[in-house]
N, C-alpha and C. Protein backbone atom coordinates (compact mmCIF):
# COMPACT_ATOMS: atom_id res chain seq x y z
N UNK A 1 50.31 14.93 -12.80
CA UNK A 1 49.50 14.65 -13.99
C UNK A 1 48.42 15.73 -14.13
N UNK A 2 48.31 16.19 -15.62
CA UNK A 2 47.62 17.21 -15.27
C UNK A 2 45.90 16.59 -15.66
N UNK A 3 45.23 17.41 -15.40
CA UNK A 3 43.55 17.00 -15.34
C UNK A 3 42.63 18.35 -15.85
N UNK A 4 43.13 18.76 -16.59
CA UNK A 4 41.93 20.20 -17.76
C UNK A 4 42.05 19.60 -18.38
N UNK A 5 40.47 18.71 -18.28
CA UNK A 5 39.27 18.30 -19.04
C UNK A 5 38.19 18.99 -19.08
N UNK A 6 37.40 19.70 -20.34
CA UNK A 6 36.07 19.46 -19.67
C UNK A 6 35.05 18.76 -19.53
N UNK A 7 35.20 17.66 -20.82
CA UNK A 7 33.85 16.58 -20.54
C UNK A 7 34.61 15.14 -20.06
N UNK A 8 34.00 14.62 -19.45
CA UNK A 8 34.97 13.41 -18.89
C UNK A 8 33.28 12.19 -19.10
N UNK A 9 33.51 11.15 -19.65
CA UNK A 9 32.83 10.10 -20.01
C UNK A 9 32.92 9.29 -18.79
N UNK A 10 31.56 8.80 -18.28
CA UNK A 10 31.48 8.14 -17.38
C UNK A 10 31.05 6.85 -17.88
N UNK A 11 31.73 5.39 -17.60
CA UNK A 11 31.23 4.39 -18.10
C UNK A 11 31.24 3.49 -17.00
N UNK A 12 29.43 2.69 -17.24
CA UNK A 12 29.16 2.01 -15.77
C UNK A 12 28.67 0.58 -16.20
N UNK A 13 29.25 -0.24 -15.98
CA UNK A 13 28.73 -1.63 -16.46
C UNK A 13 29.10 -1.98 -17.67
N UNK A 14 30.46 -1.12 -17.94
CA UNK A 14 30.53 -1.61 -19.84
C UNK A 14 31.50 -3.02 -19.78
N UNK A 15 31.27 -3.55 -20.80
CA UNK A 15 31.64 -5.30 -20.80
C UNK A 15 33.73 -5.37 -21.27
N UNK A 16 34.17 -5.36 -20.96
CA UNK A 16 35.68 -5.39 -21.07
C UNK A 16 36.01 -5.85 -22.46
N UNK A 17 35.45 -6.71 -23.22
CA UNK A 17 35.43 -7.11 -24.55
C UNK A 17 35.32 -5.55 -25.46
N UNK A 18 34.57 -5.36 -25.31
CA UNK A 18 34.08 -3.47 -25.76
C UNK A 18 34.67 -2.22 -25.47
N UNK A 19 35.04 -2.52 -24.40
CA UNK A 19 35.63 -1.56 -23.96
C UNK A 19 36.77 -0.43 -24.94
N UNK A 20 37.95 -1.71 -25.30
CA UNK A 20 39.14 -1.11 -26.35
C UNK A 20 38.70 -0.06 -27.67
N UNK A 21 37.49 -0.73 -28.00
CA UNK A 21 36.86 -0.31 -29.51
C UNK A 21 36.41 0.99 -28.67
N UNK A 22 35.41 1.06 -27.92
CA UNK A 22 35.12 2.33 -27.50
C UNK A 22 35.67 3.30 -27.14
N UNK A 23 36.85 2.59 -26.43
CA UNK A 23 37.98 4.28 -25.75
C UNK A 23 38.53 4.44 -26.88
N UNK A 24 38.98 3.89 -27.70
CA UNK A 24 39.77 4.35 -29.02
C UNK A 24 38.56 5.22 -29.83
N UNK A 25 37.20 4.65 -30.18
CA UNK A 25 36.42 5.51 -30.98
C UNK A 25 36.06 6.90 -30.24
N UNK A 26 35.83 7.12 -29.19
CA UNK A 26 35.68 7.76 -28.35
C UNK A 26 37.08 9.03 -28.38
N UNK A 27 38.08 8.41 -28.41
CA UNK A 27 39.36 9.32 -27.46
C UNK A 27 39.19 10.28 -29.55
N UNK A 28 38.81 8.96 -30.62
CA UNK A 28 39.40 9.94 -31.93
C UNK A 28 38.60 10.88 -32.07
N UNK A 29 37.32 10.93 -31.24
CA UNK A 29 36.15 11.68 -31.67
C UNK A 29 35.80 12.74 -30.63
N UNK A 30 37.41 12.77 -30.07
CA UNK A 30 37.66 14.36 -29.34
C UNK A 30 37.33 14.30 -27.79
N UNK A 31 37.13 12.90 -27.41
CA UNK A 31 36.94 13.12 -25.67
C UNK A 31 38.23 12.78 -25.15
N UNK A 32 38.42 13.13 -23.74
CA UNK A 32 39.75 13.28 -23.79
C UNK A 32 40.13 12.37 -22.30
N UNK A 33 38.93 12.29 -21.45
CA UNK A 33 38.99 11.67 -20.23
C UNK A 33 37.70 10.44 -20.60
N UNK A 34 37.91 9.26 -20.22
CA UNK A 34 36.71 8.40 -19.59
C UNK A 34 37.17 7.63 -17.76
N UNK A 35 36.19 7.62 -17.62
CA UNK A 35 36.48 7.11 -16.25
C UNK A 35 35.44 5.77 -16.06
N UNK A 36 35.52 5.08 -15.90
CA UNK A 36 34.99 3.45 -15.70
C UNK A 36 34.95 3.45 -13.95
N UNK A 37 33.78 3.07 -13.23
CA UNK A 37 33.19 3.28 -11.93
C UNK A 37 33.65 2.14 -11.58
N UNK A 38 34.38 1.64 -10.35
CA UNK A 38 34.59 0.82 -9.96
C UNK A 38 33.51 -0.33 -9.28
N UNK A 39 32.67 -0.17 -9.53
CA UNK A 39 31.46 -1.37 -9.17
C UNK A 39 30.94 -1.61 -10.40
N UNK A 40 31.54 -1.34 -11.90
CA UNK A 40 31.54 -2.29 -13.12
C UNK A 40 32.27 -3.20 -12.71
N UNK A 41 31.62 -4.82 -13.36
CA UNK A 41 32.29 -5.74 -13.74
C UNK A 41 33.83 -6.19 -14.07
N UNK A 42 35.05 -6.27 -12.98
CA UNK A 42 35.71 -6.84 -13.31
C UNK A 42 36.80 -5.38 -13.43
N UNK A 43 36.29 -3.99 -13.25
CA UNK A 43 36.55 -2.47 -13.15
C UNK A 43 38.27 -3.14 -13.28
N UNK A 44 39.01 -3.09 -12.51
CA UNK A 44 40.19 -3.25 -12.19
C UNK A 44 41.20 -3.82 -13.83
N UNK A 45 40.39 -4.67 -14.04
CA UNK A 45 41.12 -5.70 -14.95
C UNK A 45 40.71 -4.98 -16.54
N UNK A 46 39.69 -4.46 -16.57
CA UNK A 46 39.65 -3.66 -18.01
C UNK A 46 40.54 -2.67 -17.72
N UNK A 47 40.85 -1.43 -16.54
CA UNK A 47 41.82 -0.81 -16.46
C UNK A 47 43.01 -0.98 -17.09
N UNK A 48 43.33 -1.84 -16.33
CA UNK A 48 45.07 -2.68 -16.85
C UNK A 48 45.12 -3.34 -17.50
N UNK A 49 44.20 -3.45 -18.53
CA UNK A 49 44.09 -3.95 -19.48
C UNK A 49 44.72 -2.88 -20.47
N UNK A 50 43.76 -1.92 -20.56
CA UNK A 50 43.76 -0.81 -21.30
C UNK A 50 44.34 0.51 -20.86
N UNK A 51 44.80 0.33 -20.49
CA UNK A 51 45.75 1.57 -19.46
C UNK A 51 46.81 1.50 -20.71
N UNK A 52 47.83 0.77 -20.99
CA UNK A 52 48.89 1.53 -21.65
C UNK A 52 48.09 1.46 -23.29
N UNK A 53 47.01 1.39 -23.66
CA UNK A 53 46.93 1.91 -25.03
C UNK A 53 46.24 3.20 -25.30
N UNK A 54 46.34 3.69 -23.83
CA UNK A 54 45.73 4.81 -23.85
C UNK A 54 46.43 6.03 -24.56
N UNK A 55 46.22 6.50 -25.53
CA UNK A 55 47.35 7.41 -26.02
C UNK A 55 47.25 8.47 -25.50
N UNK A 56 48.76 9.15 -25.97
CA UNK A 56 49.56 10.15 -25.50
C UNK A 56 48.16 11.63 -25.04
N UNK A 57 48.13 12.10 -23.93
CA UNK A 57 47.13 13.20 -24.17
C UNK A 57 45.99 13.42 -23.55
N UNK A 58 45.55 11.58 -23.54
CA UNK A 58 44.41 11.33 -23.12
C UNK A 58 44.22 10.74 -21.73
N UNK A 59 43.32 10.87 -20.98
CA UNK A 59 43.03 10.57 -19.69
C UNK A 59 42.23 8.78 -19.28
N UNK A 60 42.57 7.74 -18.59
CA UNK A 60 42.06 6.51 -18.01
C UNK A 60 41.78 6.63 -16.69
N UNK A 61 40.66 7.32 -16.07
CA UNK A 61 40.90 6.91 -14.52
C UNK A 61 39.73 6.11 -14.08
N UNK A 62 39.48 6.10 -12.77
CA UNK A 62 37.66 5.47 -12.27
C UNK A 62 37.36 6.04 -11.41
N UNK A 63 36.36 6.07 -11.11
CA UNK A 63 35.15 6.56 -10.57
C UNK A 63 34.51 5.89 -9.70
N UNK A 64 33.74 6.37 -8.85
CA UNK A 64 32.81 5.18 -7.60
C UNK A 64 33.87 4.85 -7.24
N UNK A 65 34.72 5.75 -6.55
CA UNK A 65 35.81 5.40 -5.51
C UNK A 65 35.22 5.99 -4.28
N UNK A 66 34.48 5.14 -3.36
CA UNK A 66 34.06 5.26 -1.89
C UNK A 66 34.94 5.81 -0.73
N UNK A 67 36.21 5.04 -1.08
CA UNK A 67 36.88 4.79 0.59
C UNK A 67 38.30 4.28 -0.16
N UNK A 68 39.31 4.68 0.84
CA UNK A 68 40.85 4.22 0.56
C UNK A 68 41.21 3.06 0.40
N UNK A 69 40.45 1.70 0.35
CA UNK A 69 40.57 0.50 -0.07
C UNK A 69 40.67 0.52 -1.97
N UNK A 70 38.89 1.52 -2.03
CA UNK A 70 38.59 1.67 -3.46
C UNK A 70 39.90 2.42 -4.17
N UNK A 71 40.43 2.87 -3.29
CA UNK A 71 41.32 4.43 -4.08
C UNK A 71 42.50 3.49 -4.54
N UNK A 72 43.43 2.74 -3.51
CA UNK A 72 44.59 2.08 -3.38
C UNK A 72 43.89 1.18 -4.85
N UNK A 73 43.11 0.44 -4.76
CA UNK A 73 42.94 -0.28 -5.93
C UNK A 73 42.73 0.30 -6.84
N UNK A 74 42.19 0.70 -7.37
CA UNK A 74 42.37 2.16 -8.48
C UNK A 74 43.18 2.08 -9.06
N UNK A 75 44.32 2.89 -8.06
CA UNK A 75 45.73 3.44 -8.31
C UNK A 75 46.51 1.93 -8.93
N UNK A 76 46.51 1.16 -8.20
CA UNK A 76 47.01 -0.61 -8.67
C UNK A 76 46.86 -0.51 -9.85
N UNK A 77 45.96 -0.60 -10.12
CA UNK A 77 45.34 -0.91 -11.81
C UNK A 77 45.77 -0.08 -12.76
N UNK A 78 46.02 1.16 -12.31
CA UNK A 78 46.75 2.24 -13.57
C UNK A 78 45.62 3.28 -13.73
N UNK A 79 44.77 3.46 -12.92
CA UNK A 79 44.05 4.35 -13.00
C UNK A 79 44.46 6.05 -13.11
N UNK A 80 44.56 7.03 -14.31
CA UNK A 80 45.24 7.94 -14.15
C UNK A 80 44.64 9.54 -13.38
N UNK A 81 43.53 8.94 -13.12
CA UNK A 81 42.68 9.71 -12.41
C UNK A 81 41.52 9.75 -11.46
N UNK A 82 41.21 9.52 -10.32
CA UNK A 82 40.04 8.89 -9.18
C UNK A 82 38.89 9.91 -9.21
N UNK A 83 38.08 9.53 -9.18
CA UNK A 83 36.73 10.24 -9.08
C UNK A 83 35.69 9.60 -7.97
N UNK A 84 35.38 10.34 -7.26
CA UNK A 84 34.40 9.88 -5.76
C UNK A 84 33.10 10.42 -6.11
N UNK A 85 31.99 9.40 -5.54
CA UNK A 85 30.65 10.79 -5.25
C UNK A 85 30.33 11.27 -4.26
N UNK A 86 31.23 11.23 -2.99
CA UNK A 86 31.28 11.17 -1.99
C UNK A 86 32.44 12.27 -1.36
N UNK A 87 32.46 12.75 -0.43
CA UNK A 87 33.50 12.98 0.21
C UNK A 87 34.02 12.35 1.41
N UNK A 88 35.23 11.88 1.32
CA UNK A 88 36.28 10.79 1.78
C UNK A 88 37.86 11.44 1.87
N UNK A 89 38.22 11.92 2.92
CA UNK A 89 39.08 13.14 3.17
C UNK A 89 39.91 12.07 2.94
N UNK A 90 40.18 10.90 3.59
CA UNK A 90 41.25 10.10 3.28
C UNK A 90 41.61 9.68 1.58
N UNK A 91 40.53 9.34 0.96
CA UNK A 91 41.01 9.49 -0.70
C UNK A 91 41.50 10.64 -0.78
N UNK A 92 41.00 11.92 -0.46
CA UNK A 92 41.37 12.46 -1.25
C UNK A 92 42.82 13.05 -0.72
N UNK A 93 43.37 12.45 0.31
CA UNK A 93 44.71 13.01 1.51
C UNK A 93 46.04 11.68 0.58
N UNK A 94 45.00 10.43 0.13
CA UNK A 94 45.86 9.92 -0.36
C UNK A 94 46.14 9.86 -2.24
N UNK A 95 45.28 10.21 -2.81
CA UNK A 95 45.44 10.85 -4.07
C UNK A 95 46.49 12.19 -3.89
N UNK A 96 46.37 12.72 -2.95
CA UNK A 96 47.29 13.65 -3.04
C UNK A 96 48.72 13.60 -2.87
N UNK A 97 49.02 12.46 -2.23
CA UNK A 97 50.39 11.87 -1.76
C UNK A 97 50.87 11.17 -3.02
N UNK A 98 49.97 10.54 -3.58
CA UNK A 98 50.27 9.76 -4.77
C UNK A 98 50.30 10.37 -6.25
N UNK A 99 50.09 11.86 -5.47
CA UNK A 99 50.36 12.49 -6.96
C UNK A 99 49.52 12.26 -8.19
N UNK A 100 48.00 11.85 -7.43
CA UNK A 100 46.76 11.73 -8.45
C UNK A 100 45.98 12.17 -8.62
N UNK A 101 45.23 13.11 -9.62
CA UNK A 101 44.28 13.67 -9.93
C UNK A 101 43.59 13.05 -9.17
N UNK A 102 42.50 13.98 -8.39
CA UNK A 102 41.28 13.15 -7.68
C UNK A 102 39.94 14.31 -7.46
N UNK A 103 39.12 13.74 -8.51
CA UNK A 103 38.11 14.91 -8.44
C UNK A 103 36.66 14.34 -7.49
N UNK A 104 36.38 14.90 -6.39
CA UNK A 104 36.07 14.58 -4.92
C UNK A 104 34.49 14.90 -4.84
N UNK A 105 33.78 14.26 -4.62
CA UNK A 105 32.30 14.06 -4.80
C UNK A 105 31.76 15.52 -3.68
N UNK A 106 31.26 16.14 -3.54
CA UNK A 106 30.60 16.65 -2.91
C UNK A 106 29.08 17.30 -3.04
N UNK A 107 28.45 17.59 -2.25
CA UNK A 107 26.80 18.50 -2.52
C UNK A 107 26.55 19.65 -2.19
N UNK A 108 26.51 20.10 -0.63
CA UNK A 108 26.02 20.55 0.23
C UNK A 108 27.64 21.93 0.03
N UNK A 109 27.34 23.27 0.04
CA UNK A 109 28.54 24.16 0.05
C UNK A 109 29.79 23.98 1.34
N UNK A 110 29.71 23.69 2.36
CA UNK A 110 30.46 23.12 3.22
C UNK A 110 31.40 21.89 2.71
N UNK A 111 30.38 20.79 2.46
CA UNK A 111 31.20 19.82 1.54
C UNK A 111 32.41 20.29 0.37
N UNK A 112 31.93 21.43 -0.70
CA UNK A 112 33.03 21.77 -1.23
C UNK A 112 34.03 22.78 -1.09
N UNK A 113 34.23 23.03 0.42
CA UNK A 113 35.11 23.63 0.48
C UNK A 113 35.76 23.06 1.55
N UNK A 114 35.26 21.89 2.19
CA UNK A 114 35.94 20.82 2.61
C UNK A 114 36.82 20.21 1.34
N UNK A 115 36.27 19.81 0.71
CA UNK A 115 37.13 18.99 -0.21
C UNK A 115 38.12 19.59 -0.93
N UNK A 116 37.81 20.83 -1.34
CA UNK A 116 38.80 21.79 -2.28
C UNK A 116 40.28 21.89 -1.28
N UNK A 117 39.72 22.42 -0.07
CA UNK A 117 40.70 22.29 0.82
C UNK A 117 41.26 21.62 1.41
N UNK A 118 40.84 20.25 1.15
CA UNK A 118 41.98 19.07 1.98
C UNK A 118 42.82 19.13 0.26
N UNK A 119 42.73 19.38 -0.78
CA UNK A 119 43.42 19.19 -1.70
C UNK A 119 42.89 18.41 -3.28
N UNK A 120 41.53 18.59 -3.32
CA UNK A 120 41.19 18.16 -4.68
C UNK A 120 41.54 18.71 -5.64
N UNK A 121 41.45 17.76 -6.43
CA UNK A 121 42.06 18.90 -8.03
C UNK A 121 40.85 19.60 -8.44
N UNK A 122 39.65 19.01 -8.31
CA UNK A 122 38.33 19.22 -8.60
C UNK A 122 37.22 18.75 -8.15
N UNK A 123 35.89 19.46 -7.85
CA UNK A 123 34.91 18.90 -7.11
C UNK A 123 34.46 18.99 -7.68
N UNK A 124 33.30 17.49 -7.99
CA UNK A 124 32.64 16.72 -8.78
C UNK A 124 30.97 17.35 -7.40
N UNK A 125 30.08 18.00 -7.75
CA UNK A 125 28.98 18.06 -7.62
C UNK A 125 27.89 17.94 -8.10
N UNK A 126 27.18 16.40 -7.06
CA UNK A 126 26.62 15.31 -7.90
C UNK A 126 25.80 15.00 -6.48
N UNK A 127 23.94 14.93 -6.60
CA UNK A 127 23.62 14.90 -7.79
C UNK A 127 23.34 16.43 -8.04
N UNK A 128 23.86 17.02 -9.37
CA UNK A 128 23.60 18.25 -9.43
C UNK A 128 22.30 18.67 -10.13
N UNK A 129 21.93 17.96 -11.24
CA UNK A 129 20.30 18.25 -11.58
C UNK A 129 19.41 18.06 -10.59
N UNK A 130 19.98 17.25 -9.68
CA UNK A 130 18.50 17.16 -8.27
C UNK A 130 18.43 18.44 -7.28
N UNK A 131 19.24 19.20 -7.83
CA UNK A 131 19.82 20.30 -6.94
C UNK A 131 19.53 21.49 -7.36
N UNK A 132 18.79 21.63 -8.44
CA UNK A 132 18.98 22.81 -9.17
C UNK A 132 19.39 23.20 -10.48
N UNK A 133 20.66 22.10 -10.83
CA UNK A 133 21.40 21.97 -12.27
C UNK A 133 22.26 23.28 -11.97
N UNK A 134 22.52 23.76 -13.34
CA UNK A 134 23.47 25.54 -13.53
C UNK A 134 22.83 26.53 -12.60
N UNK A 135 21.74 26.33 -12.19
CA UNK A 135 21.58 27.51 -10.98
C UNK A 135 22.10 27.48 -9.99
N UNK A 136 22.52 25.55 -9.61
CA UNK A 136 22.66 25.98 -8.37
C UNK A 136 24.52 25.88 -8.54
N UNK A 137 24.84 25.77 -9.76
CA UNK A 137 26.15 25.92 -9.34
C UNK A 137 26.63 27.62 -10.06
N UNK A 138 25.67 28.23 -10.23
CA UNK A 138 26.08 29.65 -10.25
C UNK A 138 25.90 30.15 -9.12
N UNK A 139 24.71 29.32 -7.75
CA UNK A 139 24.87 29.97 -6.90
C UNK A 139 26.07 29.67 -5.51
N UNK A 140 26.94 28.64 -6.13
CA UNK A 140 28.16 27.87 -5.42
C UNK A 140 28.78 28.84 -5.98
N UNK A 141 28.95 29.22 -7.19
CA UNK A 141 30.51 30.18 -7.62
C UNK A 141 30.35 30.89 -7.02
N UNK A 142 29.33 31.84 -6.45
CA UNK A 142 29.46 33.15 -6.00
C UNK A 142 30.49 33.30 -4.29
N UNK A 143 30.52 32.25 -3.78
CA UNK A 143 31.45 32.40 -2.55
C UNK A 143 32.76 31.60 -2.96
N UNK A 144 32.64 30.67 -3.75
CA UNK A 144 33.53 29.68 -4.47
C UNK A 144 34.06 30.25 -5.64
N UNK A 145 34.53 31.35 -6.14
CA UNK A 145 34.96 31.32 -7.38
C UNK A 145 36.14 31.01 -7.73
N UNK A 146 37.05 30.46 -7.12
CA UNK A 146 38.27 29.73 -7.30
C UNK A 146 38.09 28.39 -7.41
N UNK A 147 37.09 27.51 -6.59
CA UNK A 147 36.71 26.56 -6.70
C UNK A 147 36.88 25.66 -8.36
N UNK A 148 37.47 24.96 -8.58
CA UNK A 148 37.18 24.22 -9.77
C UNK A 148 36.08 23.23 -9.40
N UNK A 149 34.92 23.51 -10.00
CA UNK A 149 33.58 22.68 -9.94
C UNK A 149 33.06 21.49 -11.28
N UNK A 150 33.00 20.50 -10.98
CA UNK A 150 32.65 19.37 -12.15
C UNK A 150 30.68 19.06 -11.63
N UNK A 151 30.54 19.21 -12.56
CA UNK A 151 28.76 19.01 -12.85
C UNK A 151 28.41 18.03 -12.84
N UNK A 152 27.83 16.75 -12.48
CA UNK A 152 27.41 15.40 -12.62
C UNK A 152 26.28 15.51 -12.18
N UNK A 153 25.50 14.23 -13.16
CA UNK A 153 24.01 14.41 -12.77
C UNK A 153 22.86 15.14 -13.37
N UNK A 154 22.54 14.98 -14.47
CA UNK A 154 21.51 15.81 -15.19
C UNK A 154 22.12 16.78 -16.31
N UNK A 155 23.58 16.40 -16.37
CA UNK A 155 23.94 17.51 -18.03
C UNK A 155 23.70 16.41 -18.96
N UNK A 156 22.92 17.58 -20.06
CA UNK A 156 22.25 17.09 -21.44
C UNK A 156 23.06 18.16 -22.17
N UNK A 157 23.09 17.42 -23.51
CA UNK A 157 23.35 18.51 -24.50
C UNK A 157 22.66 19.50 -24.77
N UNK A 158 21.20 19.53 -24.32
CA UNK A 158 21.07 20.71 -24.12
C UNK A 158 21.06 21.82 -23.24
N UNK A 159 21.54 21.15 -21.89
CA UNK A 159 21.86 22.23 -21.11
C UNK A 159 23.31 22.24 -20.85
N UNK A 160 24.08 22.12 -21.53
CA UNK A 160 25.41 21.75 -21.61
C UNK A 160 26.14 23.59 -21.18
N UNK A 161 25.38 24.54 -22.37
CA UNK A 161 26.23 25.48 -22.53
C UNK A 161 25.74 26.49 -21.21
N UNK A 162 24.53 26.25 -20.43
CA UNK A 162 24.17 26.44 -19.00
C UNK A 162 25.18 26.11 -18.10
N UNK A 163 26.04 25.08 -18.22
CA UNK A 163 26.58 25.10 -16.79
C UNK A 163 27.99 25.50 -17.12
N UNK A 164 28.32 25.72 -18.24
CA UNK A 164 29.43 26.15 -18.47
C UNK A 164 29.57 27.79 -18.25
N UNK A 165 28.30 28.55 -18.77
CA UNK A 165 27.96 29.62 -18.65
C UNK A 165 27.88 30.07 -16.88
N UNK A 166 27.57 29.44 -15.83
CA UNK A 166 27.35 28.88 -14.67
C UNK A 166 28.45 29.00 -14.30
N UNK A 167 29.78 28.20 -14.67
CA UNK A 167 31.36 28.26 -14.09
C UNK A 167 31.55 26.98 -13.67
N UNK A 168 31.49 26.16 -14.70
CA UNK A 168 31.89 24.64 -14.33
C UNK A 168 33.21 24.70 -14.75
N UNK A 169 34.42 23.86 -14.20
CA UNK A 169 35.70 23.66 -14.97
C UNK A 169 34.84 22.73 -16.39
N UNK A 170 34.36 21.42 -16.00
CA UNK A 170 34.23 20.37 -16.47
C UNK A 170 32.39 19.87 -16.11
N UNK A 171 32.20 18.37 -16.88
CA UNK A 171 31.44 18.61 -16.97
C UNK A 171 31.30 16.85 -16.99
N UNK A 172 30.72 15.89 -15.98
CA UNK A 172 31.01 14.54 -16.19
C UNK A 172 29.26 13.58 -16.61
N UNK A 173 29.41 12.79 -17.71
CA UNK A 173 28.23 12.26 -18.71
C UNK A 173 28.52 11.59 -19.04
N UNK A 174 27.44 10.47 -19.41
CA UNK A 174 27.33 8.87 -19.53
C UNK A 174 26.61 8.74 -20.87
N UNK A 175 25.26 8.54 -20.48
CA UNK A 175 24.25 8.01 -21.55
C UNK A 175 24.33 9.47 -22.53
N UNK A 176 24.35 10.60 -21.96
CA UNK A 176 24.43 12.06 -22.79
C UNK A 176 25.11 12.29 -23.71
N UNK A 177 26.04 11.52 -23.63
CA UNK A 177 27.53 11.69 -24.40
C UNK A 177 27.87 10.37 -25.05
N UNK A 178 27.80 9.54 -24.84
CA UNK A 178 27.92 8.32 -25.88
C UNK A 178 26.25 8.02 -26.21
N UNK A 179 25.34 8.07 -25.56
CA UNK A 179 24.24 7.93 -26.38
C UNK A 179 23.40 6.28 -25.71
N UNK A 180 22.57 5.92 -24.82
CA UNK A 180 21.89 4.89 -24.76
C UNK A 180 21.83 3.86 -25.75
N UNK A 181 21.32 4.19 -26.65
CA UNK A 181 20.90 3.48 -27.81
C UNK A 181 21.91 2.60 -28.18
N UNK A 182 23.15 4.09 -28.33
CA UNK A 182 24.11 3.90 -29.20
C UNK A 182 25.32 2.24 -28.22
N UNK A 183 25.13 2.66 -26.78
CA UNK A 183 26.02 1.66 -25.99
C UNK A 183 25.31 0.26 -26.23
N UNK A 184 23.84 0.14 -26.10
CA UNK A 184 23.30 -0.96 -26.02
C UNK A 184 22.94 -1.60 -27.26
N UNK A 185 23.36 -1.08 -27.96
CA UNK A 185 23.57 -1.63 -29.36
C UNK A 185 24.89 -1.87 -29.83
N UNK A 186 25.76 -1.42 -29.24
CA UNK A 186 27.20 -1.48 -29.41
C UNK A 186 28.10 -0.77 -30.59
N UNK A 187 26.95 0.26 -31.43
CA UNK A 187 27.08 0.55 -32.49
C UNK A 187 28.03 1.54 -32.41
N UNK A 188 29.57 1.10 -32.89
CA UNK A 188 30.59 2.26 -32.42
C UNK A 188 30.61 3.58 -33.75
N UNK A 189 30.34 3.48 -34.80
CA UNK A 189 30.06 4.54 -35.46
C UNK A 189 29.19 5.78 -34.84
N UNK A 190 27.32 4.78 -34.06
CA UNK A 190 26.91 5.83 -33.93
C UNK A 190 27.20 6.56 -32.50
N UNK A 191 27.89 6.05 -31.76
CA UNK A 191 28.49 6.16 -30.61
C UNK A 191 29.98 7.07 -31.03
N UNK A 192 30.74 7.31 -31.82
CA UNK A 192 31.66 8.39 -32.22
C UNK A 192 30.69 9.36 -32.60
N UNK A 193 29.80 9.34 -33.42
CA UNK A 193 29.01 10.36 -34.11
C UNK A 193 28.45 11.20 -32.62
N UNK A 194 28.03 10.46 -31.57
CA UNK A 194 27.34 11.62 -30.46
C UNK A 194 28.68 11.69 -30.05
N UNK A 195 29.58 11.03 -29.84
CA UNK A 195 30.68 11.51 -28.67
C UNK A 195 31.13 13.21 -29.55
N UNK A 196 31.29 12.95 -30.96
CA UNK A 196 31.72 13.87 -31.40
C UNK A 196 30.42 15.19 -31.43
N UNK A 197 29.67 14.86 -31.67
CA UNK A 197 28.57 16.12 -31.36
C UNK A 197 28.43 16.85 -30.27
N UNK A 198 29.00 15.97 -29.36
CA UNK A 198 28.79 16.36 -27.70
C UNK A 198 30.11 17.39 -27.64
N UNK A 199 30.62 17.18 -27.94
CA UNK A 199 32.05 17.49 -27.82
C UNK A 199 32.34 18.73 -29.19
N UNK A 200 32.07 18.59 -29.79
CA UNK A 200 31.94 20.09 -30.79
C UNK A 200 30.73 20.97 -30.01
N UNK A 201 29.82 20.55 -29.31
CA UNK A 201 28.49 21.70 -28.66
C UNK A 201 29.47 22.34 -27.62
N UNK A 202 30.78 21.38 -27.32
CA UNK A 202 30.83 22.24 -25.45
C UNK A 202 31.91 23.15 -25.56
N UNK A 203 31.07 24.55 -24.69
CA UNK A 203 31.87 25.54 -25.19
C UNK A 203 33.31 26.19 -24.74
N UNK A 204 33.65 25.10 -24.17
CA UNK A 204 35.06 25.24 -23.54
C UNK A 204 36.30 24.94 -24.73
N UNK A 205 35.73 23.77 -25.74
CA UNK A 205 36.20 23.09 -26.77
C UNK A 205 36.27 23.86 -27.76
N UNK A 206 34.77 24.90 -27.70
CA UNK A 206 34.94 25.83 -28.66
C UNK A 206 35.55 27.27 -28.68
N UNK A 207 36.10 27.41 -27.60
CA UNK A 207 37.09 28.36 -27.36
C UNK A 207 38.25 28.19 -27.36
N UNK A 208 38.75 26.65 -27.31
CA UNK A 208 40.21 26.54 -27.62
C UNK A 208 40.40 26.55 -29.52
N UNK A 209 39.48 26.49 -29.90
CA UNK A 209 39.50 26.73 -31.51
C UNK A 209 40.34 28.06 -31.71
């Protein structure tokens, strides 16, 4: 399965009732991955819920996968892609057996080249605004430049075109990208309107034009 994304929607605590309306407003308004954290409410069962209306193209996986208990359940549910914040050689030894995208939490430069090399598709470095933000992952590319690196943790739309500029594959956002306001109000218009703003600013999107 393939996994070139660059913005991937992180959703944490969203209510399973909501959920459908959102990945659909969401997936039309050009995002292409969301991932739902497995210590939301009930994580498993909105999955497989919504796993086969996921259309053709688009990405369902989760996130806040700790440990190979979290991963195996995941995978159960129809998850089409695992995301850790952690590094957990065994997720990521068994995402690889299972033939699943698994983009592998790491911080510290050792960490990601541990993880790249037991076999991630992508390392998720998080928290990365506590770290520096795009500096410090321009200063990871420089021994890493093969590395596929995912940004979590402090991308805003306005520093969006920083970490891309930086050498992120991807780029993973919550409240940034659907909008606070917009989730806790449930307001799915204005919640397409940022998904889609977010997503016309990033300049990976704007080079496949």
């Amino acid at each position: 399965m393939n996994l070139n994304v660059p913005v991937i929607g992180i959703l944490r605590g969203i209510k399973g009732d909501f959920f459908g309306e959102l990945m659909q407003i969401s997936f039309l308004a050009g995002l292409e991955a969301i991932e739902i954290t497995m210590n939301t409410d009930k994580a498993e069962k909105i999955v497989a819920a919504y796993r086969p209306a996921v259309p053709e193209g688009k990405l369902l996986g989760m996130g806040t996968i700790c440990n190979l208990t979290e991963a195996k359940r995941a995978v159960d549910a129809g998850a089409m892609f695992l995301v850790s914040p952690n590094l957990n050689l065994e997720v990521i030894e068994y995402a690889v057996r299972e033939n699943i995208p698994i983009i592998a939490g790491a911080l510290t430069p050792t960490e990601v080249y541990t993880a790249w090399s037991a076999g991630a598709t992508m390392v998720k470095v998080f928290p990365c605004g506590a770290m520096g933000g795009a500096k410090y992952i321009r200063d990871l590319r420089g021994p890493f430049d093969r590395i596929r690196l995912a940004a979590v943790g402090g991308v805003t739309l306005n520093n969006l075109e920083e970490y891309f500029e930086a050498g992120v594959t991807a780029v993973g956002v919550s409240a940034s990208l659907f909008g606070a306001k917009a989730l806790r109000e449930k307001n799915l218009e204005l919640l397409g309107q940022n998904v889609k703003t977010f997503i016309d600013h990033c300049p990976k999107n704007q080079d496949r034009v």
